[in-house]
C-alpha atoms as a PDB file:
ATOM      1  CA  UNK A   1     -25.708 -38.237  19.896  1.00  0.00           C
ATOM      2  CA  UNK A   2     -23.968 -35.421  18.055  1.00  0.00           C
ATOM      3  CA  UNK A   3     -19.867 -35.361  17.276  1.00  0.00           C
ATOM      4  CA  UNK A   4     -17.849 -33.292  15.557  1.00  0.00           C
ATOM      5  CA  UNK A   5     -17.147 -33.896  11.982  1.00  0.00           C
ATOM      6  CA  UNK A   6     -20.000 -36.137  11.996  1.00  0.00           C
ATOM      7  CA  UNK A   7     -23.506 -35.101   9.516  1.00  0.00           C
ATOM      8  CA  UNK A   8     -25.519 -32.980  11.966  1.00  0.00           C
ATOM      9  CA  UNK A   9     -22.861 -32.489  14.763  1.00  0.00           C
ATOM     10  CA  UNK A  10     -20.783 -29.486  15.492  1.00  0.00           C
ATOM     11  CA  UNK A  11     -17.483 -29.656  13.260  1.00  0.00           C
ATOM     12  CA  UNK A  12     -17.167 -28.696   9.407  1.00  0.00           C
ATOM     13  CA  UNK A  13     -15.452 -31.687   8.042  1.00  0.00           C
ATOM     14  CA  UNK A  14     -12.639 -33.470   9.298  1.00  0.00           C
ATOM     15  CA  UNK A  15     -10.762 -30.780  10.299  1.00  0.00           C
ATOM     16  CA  UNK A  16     -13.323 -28.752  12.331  1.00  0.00           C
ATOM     17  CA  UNK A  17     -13.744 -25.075  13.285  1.00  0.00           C
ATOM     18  CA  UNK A  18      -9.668 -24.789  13.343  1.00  0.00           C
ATOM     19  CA  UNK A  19      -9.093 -25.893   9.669  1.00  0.00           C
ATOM     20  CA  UNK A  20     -11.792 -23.739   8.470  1.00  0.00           C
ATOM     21  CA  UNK A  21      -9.877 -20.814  10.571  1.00  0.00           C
ATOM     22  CA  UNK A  22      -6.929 -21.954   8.977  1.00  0.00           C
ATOM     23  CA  UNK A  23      -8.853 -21.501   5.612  1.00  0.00           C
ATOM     24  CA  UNK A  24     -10.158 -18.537   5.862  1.00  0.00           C
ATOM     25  CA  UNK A  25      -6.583 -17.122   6.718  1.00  0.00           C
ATOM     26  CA  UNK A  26      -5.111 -18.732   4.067  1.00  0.00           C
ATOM     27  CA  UNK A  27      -7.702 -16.964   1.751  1.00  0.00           C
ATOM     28  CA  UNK A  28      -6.999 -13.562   3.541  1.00  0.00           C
ATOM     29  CA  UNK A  29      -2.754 -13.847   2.701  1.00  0.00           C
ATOM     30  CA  UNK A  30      -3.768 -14.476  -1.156  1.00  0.00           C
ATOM     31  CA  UNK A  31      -6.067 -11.505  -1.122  1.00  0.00           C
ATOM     32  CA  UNK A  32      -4.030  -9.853   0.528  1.00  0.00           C
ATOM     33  CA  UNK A  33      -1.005 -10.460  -1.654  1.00  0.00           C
ATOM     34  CA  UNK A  34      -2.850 -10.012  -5.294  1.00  0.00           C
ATOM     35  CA  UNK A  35      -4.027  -6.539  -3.636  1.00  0.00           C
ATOM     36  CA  UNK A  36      -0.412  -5.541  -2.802  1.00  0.00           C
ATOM     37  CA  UNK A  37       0.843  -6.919  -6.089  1.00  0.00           C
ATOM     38  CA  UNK A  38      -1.714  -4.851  -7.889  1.00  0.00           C
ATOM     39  CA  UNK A  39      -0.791  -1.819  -6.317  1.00  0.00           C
ATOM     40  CA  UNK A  40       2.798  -1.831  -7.053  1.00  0.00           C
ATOM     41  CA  UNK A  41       1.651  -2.952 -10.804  1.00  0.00           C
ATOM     42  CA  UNK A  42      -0.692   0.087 -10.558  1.00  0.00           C
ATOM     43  CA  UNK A  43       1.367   2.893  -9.097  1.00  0.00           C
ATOM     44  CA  UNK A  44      -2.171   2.942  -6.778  1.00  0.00           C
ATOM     45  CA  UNK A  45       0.043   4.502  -3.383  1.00  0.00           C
ATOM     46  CA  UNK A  46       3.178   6.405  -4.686  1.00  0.00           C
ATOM     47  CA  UNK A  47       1.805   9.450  -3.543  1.00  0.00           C
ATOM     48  CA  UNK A  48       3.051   8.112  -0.034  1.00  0.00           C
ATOM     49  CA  UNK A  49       6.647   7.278  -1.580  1.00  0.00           C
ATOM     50  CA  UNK A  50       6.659  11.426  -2.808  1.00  0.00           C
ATOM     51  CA  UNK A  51       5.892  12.405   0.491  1.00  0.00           C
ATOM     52  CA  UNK A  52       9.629  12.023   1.297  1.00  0.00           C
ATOM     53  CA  UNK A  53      10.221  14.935  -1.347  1.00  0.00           C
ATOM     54  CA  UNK A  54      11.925  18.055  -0.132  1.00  0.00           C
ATOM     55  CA  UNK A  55      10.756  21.762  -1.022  1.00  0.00           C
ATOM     56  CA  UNK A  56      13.963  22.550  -2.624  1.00  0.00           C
ATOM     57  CA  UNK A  57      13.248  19.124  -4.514  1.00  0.00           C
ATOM     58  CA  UNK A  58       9.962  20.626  -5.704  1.00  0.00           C
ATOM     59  CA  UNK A  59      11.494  23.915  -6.560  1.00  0.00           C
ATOM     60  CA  UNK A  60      14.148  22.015  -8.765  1.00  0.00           C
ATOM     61  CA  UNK A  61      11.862  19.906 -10.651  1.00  0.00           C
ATOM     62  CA  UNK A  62       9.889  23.314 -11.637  1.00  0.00           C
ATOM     63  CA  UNK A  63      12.868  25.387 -12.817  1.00  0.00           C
ATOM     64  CA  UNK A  64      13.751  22.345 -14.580  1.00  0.00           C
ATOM     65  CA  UNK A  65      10.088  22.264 -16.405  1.00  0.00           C
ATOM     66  CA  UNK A  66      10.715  25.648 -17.137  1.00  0.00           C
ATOM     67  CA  UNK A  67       7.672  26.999 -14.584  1.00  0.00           C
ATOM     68  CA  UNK A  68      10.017  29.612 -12.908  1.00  0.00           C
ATOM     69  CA  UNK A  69      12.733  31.793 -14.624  1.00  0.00           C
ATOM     70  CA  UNK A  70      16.553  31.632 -13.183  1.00  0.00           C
ATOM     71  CA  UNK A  71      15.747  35.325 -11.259  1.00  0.00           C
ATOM     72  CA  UNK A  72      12.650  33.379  -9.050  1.00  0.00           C
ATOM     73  CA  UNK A  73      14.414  30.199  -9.370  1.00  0.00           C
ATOM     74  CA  UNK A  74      17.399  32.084  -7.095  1.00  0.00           C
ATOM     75  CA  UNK A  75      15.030  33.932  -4.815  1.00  0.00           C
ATOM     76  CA  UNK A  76      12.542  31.182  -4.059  1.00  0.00           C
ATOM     77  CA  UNK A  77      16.309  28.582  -3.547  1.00  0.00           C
ATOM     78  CA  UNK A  78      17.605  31.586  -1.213  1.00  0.00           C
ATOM     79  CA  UNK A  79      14.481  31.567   1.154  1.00  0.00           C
ATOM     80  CA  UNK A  80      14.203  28.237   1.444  1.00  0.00           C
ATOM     81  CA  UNK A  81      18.011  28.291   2.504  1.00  0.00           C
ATOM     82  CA  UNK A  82      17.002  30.962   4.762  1.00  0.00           C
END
């Protein structure tokens, strides 16, 4: 007769089918966590935290760089305004 836990029965080890579930999640959270910590290490996903940027934010940044003079740097600022 077959049991569980036992050589040749149903269960995997002492702790059967719900410690290897219990496993495998376990093994999921640590993936999980050296992927998120990787990311953050990375920059890998800051194009999602620049989403929150305004246009006027944008325009800023580019008269700053010097990409626009003061003359489009006022027109551009005054349509966005509206």
């Amino acid at each position: 007769m077959m049991w569980f836990g036992q050589p040749g029965g149903f269960g995997y080890g002492m702790m059967g089918g719900f410690g290897m579930l219990v496993m495998i999640l376990i093994i999921a959270i640590a993936v999980a966590a050296v992927v998120v910590l990787v990311r953050r290490a990375t920059g890998i996903g800051s194009e999602r935290r620049e989403r929150g940027r305004t246009a006027l934010d944008i325009l800023d940044e580019r008269y700053a760089r010097g990409d626009i003079d003061a003359d489009e740097y006022r027109k551009r600022r005054a349509d966005l305004e509206g």
